[in-house]
C-alpha atoms as a PDB file:
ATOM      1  CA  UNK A   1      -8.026 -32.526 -22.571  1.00  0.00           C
ATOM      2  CA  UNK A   2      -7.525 -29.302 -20.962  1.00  0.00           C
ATOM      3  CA  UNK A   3      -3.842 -29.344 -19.951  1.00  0.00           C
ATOM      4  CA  UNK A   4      -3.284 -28.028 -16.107  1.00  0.00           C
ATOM      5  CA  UNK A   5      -0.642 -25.301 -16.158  1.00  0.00           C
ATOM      6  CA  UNK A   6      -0.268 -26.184 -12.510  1.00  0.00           C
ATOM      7  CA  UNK A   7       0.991 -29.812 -13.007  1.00  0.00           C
ATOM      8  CA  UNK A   8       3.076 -28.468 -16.037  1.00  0.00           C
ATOM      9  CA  UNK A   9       5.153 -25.993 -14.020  1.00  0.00           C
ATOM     10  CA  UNK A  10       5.651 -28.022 -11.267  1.00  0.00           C
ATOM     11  CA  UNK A  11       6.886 -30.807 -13.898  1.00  0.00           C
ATOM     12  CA  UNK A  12       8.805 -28.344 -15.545  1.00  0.00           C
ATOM     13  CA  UNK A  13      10.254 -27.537 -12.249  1.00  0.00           C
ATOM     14  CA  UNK A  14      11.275 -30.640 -10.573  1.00  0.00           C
ATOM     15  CA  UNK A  15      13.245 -31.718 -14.106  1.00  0.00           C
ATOM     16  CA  UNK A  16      14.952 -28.411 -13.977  1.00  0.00           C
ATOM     17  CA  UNK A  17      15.955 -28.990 -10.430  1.00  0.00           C
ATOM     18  CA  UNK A  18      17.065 -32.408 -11.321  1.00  0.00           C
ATOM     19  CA  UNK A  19      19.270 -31.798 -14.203  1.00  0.00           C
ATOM     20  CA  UNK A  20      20.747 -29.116 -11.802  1.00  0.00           C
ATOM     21  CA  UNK A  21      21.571 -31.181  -9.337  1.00  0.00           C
ATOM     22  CA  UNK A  22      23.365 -33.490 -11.556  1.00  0.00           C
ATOM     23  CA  UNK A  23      25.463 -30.719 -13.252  1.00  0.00           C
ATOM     24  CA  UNK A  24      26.409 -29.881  -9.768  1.00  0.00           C
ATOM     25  CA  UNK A  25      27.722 -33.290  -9.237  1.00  0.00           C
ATOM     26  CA  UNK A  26      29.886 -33.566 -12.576  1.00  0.00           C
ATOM     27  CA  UNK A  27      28.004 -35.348 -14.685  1.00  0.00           C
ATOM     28  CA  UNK A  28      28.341 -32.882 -17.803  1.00  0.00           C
ATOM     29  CA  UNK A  29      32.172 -32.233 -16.883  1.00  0.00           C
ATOM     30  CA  UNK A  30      33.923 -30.577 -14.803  1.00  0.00           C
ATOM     31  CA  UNK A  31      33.276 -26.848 -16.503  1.00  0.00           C
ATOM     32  CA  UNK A  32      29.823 -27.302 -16.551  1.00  0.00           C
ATOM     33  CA  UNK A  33      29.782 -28.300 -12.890  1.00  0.00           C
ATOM     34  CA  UNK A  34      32.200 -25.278 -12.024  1.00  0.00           C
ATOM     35  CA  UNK A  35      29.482 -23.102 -14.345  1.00  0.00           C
ATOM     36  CA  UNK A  36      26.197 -24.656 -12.151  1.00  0.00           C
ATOM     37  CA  UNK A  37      27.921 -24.318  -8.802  1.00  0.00           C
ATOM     38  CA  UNK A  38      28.989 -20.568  -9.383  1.00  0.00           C
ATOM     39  CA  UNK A  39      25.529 -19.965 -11.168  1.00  0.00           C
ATOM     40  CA  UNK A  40      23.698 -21.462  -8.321  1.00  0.00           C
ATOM     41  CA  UNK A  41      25.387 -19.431  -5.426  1.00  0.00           C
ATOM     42  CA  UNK A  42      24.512 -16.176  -7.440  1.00  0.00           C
ATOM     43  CA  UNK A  43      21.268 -17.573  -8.402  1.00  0.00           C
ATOM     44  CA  UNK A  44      20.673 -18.314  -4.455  1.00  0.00           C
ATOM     45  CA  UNK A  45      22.292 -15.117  -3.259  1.00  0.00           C
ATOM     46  CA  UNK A  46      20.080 -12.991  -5.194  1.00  0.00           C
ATOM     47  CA  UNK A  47      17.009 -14.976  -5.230  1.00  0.00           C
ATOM     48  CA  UNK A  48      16.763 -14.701  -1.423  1.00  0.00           C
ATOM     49  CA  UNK A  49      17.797 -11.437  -1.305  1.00  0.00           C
ATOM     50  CA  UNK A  50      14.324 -10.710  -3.846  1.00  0.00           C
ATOM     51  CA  UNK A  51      12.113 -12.891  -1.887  1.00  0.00           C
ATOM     52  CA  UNK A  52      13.665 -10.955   1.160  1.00  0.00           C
ATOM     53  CA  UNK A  53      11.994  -8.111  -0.292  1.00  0.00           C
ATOM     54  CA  UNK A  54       8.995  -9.828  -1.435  1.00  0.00           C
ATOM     55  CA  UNK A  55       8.427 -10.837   2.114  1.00  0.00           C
ATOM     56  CA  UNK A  56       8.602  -7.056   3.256  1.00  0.00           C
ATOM     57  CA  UNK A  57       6.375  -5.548   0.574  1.00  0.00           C
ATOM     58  CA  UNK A  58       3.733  -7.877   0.696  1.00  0.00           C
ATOM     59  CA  UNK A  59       3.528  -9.491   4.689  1.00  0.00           C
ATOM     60  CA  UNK A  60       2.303  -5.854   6.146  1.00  0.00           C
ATOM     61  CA  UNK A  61      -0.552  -5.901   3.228  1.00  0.00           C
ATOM     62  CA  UNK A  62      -1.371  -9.190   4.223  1.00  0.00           C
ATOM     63  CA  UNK A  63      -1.533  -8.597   7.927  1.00  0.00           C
ATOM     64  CA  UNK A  64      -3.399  -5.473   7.585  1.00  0.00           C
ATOM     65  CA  UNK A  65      -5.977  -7.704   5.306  1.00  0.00           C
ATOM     66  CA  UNK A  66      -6.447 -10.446   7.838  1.00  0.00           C
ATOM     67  CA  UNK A  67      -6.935  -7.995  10.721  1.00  0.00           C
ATOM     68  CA  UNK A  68      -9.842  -6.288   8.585  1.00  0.00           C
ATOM     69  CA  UNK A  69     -10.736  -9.604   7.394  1.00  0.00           C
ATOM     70  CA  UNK A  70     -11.242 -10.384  11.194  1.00  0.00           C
ATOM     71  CA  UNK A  71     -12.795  -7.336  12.237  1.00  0.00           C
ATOM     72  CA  UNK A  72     -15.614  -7.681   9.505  1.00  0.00           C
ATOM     73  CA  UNK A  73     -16.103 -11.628  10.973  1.00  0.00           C
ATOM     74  CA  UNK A  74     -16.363 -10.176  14.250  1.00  0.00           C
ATOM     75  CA  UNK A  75     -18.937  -7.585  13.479  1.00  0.00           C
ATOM     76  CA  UNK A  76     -21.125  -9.840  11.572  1.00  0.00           C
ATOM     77  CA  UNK A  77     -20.839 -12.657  14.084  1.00  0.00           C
ATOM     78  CA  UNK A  78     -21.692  -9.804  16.803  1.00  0.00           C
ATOM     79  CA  UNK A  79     -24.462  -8.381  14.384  1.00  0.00           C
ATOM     80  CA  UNK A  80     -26.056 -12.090  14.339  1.00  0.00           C
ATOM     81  CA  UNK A  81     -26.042 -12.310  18.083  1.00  0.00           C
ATOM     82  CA  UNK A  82     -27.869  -9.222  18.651  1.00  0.00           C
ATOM     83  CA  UNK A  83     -29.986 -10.162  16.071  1.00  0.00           C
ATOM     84  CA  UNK A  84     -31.093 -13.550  17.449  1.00  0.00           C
ATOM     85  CA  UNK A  85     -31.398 -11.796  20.988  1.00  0.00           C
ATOM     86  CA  UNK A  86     -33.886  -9.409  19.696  1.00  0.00           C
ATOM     87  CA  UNK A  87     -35.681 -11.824  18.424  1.00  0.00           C
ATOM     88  CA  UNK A  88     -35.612 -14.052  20.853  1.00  0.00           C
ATOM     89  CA  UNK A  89     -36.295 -11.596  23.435  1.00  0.00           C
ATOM     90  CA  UNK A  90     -39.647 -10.812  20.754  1.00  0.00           C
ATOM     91  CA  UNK A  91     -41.088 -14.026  20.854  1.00  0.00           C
ATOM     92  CA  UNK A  92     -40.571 -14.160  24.784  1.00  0.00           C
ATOM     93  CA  UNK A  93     -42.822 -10.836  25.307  1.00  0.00           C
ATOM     94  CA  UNK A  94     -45.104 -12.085  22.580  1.00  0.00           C
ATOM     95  CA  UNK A  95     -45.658 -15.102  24.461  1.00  0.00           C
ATOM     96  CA  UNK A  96     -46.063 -13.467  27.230  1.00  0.00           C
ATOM     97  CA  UNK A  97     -48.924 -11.215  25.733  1.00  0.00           C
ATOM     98  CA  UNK A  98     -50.633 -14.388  24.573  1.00  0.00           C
ATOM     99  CA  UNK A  99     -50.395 -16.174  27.780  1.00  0.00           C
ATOM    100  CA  UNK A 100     -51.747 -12.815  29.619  1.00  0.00           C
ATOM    101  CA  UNK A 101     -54.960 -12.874  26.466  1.00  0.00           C
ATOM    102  CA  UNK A 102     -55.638 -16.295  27.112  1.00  0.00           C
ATOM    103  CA  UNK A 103     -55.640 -15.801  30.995  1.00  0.00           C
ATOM    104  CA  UNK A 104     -57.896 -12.295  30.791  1.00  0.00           C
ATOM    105  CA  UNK A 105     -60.136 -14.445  28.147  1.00  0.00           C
ATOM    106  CA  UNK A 106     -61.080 -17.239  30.741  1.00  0.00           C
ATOM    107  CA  UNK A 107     -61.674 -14.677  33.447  1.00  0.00           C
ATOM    108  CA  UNK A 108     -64.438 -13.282  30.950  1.00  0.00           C
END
């Protein structure tokens, strides 16, 4: 069975997070609780200061994508319309022809 690496990280995750917690709370002693609560603040400090920049780098690219990804829908929803009215507006005058054919074929 094909293992999903998705399910294994976010295993490997939440028992990280767990045993962390309970280091935090003494339950390997007193130095390793000092050691988890000092590693954490760093670990926190730094981490959000790198997803900080994360955030900057990579929110403008993803705006700028949307708003083209947008603009694209919009033209092609636009291009459909005036595609539909042409047509529609061709079968209307087509019609029409055939109704004036039919009318100049009983006069005859």
């Amino acid at each position: 069975m094909k293992m999903n690496w998705k399910i294994a990280l976010a295993t490997f995750g939440s028992i990280f997070l767990y045993t962390y917690i309970l280091a935090c709370f003494g339950l390997a002693g007193p130095d390793i609780q000092t050691l988890a609560l000092h590693g954490g603040v760093i670990g926190l400090k730094y981490g959000l200061l790198l997803f900080g920049l994360v955030l900057f780098a990579i929110l403008p690219y993803r705006v700028s994508q949307a708003l083209e990804k947008r603009k694209q829908t919009k033209y092609d929803i636009e291009s459909d319309r005036k595609i539909v009215e042409a047509a529609r507006k061709k079968k209307a005058e087509e019609e029409k022809i055939m109704k004036e054919f039919i009318k100049n074929e009983d006069t005859i």
